[in-house]
N, C-alpha and C. Protein backbone atom coordinates (compact mmCIF):
# COMPACT_ATOMS: atom_id res chain seq x y z
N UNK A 1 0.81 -1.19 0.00
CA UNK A 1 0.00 0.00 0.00
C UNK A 1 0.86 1.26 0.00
N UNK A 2 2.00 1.01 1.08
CA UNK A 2 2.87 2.15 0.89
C UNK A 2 3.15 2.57 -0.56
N UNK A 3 3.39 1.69 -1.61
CA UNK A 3 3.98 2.26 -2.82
C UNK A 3 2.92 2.29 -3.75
N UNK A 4 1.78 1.77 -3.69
CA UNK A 4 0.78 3.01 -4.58
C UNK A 4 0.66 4.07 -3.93
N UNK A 5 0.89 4.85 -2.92
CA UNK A 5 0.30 5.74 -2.25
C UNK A 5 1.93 6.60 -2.62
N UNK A 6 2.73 6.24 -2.59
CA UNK A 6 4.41 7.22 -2.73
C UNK A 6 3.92 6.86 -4.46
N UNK A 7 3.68 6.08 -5.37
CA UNK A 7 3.68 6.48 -7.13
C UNK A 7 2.40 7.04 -7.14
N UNK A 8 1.23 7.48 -6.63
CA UNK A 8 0.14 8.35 -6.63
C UNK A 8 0.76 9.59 -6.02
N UNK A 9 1.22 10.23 -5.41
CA UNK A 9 1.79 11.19 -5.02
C UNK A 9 2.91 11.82 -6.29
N UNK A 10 3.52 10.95 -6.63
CA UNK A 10 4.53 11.42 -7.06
C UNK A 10 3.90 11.68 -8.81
N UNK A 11 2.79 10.92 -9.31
CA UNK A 11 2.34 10.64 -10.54
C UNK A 11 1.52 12.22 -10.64
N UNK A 12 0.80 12.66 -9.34
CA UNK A 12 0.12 13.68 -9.53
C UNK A 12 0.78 15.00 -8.90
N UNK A 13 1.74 14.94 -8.57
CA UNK A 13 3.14 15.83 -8.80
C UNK A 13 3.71 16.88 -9.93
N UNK A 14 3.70 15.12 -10.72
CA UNK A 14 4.16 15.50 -11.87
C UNK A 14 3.51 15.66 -13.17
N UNK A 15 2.37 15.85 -12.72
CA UNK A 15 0.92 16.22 -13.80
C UNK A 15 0.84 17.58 -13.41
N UNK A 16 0.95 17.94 -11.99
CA UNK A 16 0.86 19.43 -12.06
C UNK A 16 1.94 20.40 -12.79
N UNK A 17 3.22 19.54 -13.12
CA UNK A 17 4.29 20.03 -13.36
C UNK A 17 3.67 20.89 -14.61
N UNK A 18 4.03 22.39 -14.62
CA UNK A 18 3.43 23.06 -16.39
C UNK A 18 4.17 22.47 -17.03
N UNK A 19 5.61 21.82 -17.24
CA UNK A 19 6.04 21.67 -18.81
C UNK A 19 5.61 20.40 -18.82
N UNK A 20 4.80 18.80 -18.22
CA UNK A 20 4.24 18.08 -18.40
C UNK A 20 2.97 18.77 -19.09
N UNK A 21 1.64 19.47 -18.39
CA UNK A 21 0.85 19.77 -18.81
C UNK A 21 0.67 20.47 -20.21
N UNK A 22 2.19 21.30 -20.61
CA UNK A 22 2.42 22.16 -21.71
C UNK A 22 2.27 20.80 -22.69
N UNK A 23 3.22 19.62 -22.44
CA UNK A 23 3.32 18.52 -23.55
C UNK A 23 2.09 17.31 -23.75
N UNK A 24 1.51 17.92 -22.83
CA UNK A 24 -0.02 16.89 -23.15
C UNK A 24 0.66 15.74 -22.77
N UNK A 25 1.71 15.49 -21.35
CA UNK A 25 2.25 14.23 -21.54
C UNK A 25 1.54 13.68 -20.18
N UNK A 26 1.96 12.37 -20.16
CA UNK A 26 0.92 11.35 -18.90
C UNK A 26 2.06 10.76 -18.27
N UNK A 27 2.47 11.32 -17.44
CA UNK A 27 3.41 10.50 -16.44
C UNK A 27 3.07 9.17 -16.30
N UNK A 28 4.60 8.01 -16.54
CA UNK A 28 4.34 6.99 -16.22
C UNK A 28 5.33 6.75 -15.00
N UNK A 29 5.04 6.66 -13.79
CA UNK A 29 5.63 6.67 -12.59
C UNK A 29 6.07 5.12 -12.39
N UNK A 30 7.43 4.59 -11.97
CA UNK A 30 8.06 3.18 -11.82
C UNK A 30 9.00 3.75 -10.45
N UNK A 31 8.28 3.01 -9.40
CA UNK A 31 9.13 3.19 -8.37
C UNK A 31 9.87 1.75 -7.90
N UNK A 32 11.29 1.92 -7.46
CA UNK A 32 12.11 0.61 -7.32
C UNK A 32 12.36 0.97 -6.42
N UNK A 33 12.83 -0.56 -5.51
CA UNK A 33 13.77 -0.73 -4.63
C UNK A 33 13.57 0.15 -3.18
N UNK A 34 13.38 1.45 -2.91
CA UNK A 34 13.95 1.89 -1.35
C UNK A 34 13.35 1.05 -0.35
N UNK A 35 12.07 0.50 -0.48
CA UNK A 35 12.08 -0.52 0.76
C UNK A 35 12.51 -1.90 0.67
N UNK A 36 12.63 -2.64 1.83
CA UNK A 36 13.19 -3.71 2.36
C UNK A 36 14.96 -3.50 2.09
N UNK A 37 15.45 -2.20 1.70
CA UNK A 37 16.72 -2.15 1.67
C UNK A 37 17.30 -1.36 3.26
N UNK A 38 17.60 -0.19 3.19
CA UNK A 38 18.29 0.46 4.01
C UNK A 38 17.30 1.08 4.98
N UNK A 39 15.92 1.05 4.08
CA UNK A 39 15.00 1.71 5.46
C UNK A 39 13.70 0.10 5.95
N UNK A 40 14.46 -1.25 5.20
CA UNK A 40 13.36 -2.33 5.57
C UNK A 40 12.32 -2.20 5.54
N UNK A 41 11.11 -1.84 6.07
CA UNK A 41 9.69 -1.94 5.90
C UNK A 41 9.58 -0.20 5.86
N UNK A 42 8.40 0.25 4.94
CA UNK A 42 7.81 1.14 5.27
C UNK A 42 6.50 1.38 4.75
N UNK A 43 5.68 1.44 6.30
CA UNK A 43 4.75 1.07 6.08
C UNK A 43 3.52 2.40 6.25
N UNK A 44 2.28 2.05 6.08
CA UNK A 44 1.53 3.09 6.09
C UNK A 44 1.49 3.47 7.80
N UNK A 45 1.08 4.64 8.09
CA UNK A 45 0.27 4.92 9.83
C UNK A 45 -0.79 3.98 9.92
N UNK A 46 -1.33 3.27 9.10
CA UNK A 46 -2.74 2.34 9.71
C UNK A 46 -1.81 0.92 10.09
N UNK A 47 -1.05 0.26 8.78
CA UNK A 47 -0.31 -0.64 8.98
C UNK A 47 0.70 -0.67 10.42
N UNK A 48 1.46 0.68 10.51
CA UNK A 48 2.29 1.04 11.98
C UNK A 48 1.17 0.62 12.87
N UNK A 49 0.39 1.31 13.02
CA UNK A 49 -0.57 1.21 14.41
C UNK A 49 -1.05 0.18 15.03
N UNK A 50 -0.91 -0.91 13.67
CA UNK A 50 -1.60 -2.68 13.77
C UNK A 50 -0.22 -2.93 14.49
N UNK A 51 0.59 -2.59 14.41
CA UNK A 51 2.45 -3.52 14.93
C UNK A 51 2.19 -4.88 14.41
N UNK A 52 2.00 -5.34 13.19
CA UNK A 52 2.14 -6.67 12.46
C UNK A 52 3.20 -6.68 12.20
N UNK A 53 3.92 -7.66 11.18
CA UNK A 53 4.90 -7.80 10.67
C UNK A 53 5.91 -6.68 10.03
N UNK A 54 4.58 -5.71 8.97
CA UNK A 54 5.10 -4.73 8.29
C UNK A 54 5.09 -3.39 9.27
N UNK A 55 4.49 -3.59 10.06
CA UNK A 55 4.67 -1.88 10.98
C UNK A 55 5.76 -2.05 11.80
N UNK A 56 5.65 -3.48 12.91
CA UNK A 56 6.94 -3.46 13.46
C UNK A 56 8.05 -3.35 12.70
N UNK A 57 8.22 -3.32 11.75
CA UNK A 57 10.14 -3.49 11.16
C UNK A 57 10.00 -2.32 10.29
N UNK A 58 8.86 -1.48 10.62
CA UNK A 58 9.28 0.05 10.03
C UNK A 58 10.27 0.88 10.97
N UNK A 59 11.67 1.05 10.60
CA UNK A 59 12.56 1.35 11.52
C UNK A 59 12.53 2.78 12.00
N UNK A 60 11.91 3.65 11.34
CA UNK A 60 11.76 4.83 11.57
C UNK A 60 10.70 6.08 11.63
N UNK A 61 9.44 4.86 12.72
CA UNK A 61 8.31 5.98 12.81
C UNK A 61 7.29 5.57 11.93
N UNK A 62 6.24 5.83 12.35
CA UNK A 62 4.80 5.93 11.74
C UNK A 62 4.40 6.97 10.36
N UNK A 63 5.72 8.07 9.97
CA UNK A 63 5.55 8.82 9.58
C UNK A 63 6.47 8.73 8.43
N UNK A 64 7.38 7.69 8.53
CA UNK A 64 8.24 7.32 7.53
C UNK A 64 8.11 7.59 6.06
N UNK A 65 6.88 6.83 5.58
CA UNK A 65 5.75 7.01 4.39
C UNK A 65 5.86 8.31 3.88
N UNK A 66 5.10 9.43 4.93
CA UNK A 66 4.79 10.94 4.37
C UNK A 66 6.45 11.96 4.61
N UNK A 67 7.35 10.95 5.12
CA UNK A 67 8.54 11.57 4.96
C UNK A 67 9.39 11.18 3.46
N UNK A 68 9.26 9.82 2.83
CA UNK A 68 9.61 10.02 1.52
C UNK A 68 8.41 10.70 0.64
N UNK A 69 7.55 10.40 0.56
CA UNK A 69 6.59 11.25 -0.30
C UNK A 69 7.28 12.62 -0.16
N UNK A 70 7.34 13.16 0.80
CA UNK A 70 7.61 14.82 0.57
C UNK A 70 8.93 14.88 0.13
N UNK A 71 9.88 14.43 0.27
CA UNK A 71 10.87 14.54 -0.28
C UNK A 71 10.94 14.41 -1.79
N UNK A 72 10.71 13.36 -2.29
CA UNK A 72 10.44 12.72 -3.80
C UNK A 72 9.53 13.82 -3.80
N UNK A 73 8.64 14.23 -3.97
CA UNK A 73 7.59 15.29 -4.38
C UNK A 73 8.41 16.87 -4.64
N UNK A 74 9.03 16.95 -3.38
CA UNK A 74 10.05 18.24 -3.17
C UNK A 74 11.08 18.73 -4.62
N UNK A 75 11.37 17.40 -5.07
CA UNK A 75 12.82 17.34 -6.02
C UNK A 75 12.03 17.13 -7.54
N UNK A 76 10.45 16.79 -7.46
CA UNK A 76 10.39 16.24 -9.35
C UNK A 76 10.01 17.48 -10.12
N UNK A 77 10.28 18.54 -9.98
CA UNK A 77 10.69 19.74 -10.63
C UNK A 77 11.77 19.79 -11.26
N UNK A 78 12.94 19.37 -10.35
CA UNK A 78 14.40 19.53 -10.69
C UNK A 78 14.88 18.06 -11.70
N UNK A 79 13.84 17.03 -12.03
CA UNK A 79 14.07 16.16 -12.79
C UNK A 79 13.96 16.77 -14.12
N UNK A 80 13.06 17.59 -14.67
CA UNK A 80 12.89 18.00 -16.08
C UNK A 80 14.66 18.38 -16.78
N UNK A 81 14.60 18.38 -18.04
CA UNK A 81 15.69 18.90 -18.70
C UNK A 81 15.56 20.35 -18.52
N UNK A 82 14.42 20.79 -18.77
CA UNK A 82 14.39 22.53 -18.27
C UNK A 82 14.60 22.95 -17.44
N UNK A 83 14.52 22.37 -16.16
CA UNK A 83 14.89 23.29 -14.92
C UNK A 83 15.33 23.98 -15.01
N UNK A 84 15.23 25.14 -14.20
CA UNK A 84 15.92 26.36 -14.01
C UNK A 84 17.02 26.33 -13.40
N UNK A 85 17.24 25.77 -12.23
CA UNK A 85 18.51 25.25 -11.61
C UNK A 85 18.34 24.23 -11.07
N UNK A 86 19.28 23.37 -9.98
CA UNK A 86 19.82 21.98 -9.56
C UNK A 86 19.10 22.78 -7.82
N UNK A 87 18.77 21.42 -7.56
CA UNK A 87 18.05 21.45 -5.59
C UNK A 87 19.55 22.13 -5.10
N UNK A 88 18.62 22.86 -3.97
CA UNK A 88 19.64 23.34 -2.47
C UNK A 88 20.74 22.10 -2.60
N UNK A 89 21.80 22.69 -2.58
CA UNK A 89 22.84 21.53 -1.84
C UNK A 89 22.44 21.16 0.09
N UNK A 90 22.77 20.34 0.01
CA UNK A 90 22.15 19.98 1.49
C UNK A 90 23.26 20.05 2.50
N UNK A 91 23.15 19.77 4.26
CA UNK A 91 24.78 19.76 4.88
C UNK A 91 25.59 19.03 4.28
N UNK A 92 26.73 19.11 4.07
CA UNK A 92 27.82 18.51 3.76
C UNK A 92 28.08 18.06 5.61
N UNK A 93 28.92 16.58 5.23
CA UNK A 93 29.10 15.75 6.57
C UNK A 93 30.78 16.68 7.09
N UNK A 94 31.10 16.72 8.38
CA UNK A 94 31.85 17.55 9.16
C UNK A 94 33.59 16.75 8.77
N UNK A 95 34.38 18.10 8.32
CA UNK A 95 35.92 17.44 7.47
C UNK A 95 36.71 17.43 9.05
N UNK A 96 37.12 16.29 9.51
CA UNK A 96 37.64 15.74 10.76
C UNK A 96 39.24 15.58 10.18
N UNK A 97 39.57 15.79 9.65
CA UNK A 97 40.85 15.41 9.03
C UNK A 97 42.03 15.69 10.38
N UNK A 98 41.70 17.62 9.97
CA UNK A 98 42.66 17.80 11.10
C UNK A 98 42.78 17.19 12.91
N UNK A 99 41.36 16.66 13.04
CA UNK A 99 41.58 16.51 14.62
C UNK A 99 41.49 14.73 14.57
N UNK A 100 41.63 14.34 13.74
CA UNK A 100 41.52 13.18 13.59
C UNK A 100 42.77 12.23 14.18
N UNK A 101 42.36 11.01 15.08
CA UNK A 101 43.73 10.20 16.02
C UNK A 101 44.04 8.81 14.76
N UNK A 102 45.11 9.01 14.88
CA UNK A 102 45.72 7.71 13.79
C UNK A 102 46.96 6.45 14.93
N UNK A 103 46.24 5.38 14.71
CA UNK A 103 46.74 4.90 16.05
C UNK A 103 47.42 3.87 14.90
N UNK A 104 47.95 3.53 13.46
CA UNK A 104 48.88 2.92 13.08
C UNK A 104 50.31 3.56 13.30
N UNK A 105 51.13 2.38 13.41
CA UNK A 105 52.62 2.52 14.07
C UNK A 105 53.30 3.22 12.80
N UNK A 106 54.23 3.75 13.45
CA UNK A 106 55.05 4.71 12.37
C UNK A 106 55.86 3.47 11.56
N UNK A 107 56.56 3.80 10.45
CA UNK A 107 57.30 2.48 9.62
C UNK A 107 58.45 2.30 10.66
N UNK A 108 58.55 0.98 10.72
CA UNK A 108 59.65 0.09 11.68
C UNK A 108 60.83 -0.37 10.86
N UNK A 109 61.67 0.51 10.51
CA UNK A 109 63.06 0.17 9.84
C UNK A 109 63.55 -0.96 10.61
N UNK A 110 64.16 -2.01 10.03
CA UNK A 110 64.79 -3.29 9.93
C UNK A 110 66.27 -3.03 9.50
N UNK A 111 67.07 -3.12 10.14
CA UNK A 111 68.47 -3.33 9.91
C UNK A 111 69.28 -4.54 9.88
């Protein structure tokens, strides 16, 4: 249920899009893969609330669902060839280089 409900979201997304509507075109929406991979189950809030099989092993909340929808929804603007520009860059992860501990031994010359 989760993934008609994330390719209905995302199908009528991208119908509102004007340069879809300009081309008289019909989104054909194919969603793969993000569950049972890195986020395992994700399931609807009715499915969460039952705690069956598929709600318990939703690893992250009841809300999981309407957290990819908005995202995927957020970005299918920036899929067209026209866009105007490329999404916000997002945080970049913290450069530790300098304070970083290196606990391999210095080279051990052999004489």
């Amino acid at each position: 249920m989760s993934g008609r409900r994330w390719k209905e979201a995302i199908a009528n997304a991208t119908a509102a899009n004007p340069e879809v509507i300009d081309a008289g075109l019909s989104p054909l929406v194919v969603l793969g893969g993000p569950g049972n991979t890195y986020t395992h189950y994700i399931a609807t809030e009715e499915e969460y609330g039952i705690q069956r099989s598929e709600g318990a092993s939703t690893l992250y909340g009841p809300h999981t669902l309407n957290a990819y929808i908005n995202l995927t929804v957020t970005y299918v603007p920036y899929l067209s060839s026209a866009a105007p520009s490329s999404p916000p860059e997002g945080p970049l992860p913290p450069n530790n280089v300098d304070i970083s501990l290196s606990f391999f031994p210095g080279v051990v010359y052999d004489n």
